[in-house]
Protein backbone atom coordinates (compact mmCIF):
# COMPACT_ATOMS: atom_id res chain seq x y z
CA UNK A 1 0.00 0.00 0.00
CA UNK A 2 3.10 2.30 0.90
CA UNK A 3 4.54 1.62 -2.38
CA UNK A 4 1.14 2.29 -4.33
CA UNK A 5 1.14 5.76 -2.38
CA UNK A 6 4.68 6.56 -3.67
CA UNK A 7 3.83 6.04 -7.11
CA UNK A 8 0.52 7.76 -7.09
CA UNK A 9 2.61 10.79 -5.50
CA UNK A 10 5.52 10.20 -7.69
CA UNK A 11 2.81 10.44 -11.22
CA UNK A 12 1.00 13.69 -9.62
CA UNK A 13 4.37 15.46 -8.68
CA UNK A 14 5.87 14.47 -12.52
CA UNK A 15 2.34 15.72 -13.91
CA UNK A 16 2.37 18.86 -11.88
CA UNK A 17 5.97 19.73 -12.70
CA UNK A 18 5.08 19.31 -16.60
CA UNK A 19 1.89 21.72 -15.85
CA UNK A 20 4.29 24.22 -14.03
CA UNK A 21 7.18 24.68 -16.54
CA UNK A 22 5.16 24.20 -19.66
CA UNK A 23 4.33 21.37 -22.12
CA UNK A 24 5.70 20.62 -25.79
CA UNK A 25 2.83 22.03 -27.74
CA UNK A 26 2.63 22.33 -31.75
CA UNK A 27 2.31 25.28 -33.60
CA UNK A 28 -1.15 25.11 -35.16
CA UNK A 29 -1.61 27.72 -36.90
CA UNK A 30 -0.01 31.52 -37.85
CA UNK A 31 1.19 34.17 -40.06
CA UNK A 32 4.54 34.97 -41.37
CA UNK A 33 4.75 38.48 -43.05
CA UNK A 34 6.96 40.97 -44.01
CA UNK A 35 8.57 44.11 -45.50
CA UNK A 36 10.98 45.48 -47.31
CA UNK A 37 11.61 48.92 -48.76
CA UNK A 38 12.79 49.20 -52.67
CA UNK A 39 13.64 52.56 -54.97
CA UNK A 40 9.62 52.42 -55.71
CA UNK A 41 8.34 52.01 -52.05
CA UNK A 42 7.79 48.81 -49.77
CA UNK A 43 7.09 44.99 -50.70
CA UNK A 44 4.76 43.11 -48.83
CA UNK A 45 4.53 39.73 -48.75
CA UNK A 46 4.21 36.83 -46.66
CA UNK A 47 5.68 33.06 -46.06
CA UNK A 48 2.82 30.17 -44.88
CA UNK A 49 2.34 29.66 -41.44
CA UNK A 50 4.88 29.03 -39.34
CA UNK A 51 5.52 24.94 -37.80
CA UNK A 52 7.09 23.66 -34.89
CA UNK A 53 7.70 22.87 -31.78
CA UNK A 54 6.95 25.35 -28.33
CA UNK A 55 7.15 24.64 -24.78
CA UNK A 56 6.17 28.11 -22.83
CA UNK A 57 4.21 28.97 -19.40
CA UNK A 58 4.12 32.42 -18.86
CA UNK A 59 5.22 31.12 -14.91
CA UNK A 60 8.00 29.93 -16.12
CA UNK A 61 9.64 31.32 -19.21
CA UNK A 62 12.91 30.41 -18.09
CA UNK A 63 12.04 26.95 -19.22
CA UNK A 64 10.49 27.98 -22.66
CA UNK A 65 11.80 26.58 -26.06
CA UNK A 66 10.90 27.38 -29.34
CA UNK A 67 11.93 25.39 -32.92
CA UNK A 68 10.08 27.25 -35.43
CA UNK A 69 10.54 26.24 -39.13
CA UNK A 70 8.95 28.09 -42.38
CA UNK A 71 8.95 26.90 -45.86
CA UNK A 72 10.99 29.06 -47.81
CA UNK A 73 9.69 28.29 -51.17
CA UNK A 74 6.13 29.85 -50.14
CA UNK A 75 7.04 33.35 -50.31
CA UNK A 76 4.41 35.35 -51.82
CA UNK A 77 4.68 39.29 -52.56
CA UNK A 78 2.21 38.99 -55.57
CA UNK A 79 3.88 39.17 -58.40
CA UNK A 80 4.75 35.66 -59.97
CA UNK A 81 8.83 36.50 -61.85
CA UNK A 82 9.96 38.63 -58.40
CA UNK A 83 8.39 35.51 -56.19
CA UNK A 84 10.47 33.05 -58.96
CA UNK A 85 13.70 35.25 -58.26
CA UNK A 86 13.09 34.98 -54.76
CA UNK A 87 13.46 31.54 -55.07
CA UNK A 88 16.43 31.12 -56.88
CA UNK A 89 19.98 30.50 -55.74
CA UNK A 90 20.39 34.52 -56.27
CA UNK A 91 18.41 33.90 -52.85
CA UNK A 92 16.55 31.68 -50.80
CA UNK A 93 17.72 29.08 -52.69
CA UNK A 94 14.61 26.86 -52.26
CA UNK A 95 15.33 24.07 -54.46
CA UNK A 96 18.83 23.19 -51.51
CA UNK A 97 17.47 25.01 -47.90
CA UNK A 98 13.49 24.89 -48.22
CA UNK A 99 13.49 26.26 -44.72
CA UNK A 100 13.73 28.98 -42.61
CA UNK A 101 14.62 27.57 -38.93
CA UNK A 102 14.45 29.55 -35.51
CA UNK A 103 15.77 27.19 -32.24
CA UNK A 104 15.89 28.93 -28.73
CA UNK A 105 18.87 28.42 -26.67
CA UNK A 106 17.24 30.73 -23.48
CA UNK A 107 13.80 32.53 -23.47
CA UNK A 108 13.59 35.17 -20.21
CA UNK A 109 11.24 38.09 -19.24
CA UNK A 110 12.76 41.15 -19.19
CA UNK A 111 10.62 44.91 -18.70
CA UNK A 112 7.56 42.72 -18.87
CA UNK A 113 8.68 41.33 -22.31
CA UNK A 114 9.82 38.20 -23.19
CA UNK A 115 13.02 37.59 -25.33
CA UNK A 116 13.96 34.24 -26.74
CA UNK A 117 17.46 33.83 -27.88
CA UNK A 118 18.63 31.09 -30.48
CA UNK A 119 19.95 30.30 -33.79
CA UNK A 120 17.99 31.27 -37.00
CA UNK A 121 19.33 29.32 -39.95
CA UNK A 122 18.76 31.11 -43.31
CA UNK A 123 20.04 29.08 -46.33
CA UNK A 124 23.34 27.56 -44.92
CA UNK A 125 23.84 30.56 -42.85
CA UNK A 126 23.34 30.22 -38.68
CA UNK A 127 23.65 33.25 -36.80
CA UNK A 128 22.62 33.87 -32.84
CA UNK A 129 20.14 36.37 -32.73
CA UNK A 130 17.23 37.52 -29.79
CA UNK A 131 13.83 37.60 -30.57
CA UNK A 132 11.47 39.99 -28.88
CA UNK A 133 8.06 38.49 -28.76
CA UNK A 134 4.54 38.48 -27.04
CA UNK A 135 2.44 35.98 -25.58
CA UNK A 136 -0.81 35.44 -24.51
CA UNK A 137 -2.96 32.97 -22.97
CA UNK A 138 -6.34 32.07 -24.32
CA UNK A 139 -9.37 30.50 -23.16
CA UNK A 140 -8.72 27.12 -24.28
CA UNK A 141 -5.17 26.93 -23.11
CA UNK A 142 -3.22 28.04 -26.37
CA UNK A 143 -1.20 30.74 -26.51
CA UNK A 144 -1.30 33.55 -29.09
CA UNK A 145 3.02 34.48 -29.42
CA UNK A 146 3.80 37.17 -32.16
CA UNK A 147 7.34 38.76 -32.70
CA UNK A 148 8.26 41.48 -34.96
CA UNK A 149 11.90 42.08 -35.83
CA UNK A 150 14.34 42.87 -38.29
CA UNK A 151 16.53 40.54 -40.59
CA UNK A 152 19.85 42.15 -42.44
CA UNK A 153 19.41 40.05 -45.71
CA UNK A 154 22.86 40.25 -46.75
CA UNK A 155 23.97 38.72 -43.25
CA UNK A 156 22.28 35.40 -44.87
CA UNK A 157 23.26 35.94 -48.37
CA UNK A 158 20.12 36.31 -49.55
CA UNK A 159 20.88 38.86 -52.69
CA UNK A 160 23.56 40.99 -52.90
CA UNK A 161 24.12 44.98 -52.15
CA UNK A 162 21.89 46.21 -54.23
CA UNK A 163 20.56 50.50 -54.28
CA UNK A 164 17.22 49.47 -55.20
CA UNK A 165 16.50 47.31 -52.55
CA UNK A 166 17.11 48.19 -48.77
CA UNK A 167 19.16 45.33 -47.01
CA UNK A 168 17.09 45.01 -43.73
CA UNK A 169 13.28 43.17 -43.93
CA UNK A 170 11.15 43.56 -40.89
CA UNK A 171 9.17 40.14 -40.31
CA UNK A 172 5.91 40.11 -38.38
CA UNK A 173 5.47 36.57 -37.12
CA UNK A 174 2.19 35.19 -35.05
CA UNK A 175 1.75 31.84 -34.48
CA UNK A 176 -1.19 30.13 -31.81
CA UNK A 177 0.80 27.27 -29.81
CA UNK A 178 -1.55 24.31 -28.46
């Protein structure tokens, strides 16, 4: 009976800790967006919805993790020979790196913000970078995490230095974790 106790103690003390410090969770659904600014004004367009992986608890951020991937080869700005470019080994290079990867390393709170730090792999490039983001908690448990941020192209060789296209793309990414 003593050892039946343990056990029953042991299960609600491992389910518990999982409840306290956050559960792997999927990304099911999201937007990936962006901008850029060119010699004739700004392109909009967008990527599909990010996938993945999350853990987060807004109790315990310290123990978040995030590894995000989006398809590369569904970039969209609306017009069908700049979205073929795009691509192209000139620049995503689809056809060889068909993803876009984020992976935390350490996700904090910091002024009431959360930050996750990791690597974000862009064609065969890996460079740390920190993410500011946002999270919320809905009623059904999922949580609504958006991050807007800046990406110097060039740092991932995606095109070249060119004067009628600006080098850094702002990304507005939203994704609901369950």
């Amino acid at each position: 009976m003593r050892n039946r106790l343990q056990i029953i103690t042991f299960f609600f003390a491992f389910i518990g800790s999982n409840m306290a410090f956050g559960q792997t969770s999927k990304v099911v659904s999201g937007s990936t967006n962006f901008k850029v600014k060119y010699v004739l004004g700004t392109c909009d367009g967008t990527f599909d919805a990010p996938k993945g992986e999350a853990v987060f608890n807004e109790n315990s951020p310290q123990n978040a993790s995030f590894n995000i991937d989006i398809a590369a080869n569904s970039f969209k700005t609306g017009n069908n020979s700049r979205d073929k470019d795009m691509k192209s080994d000139k620049y995503f290079y689809v056809e060889k790196h068909p993803n876009i990867n984020f992976k935390s390393t350490k996700v904090e709170k910091k002024n009431g913000k959360y930050e996750a730090t990791g690597k974000l792999t862009i064609r065969d490039v890996t460079k740390t970078v920190t993410l500011p983001f946002e999270a919320k908690k809905n009623a059904d448990g999922s949580y609504a995490v958006s991050s807007t941020f800046e990406v110097n192209r060039l740092d991932y060789k995606v095109g070249t230095k060119d004067w009628k296209l600006k080098d850094v793309v702002t990304v507005d990414l939203k994704a609901i974790i369950k």
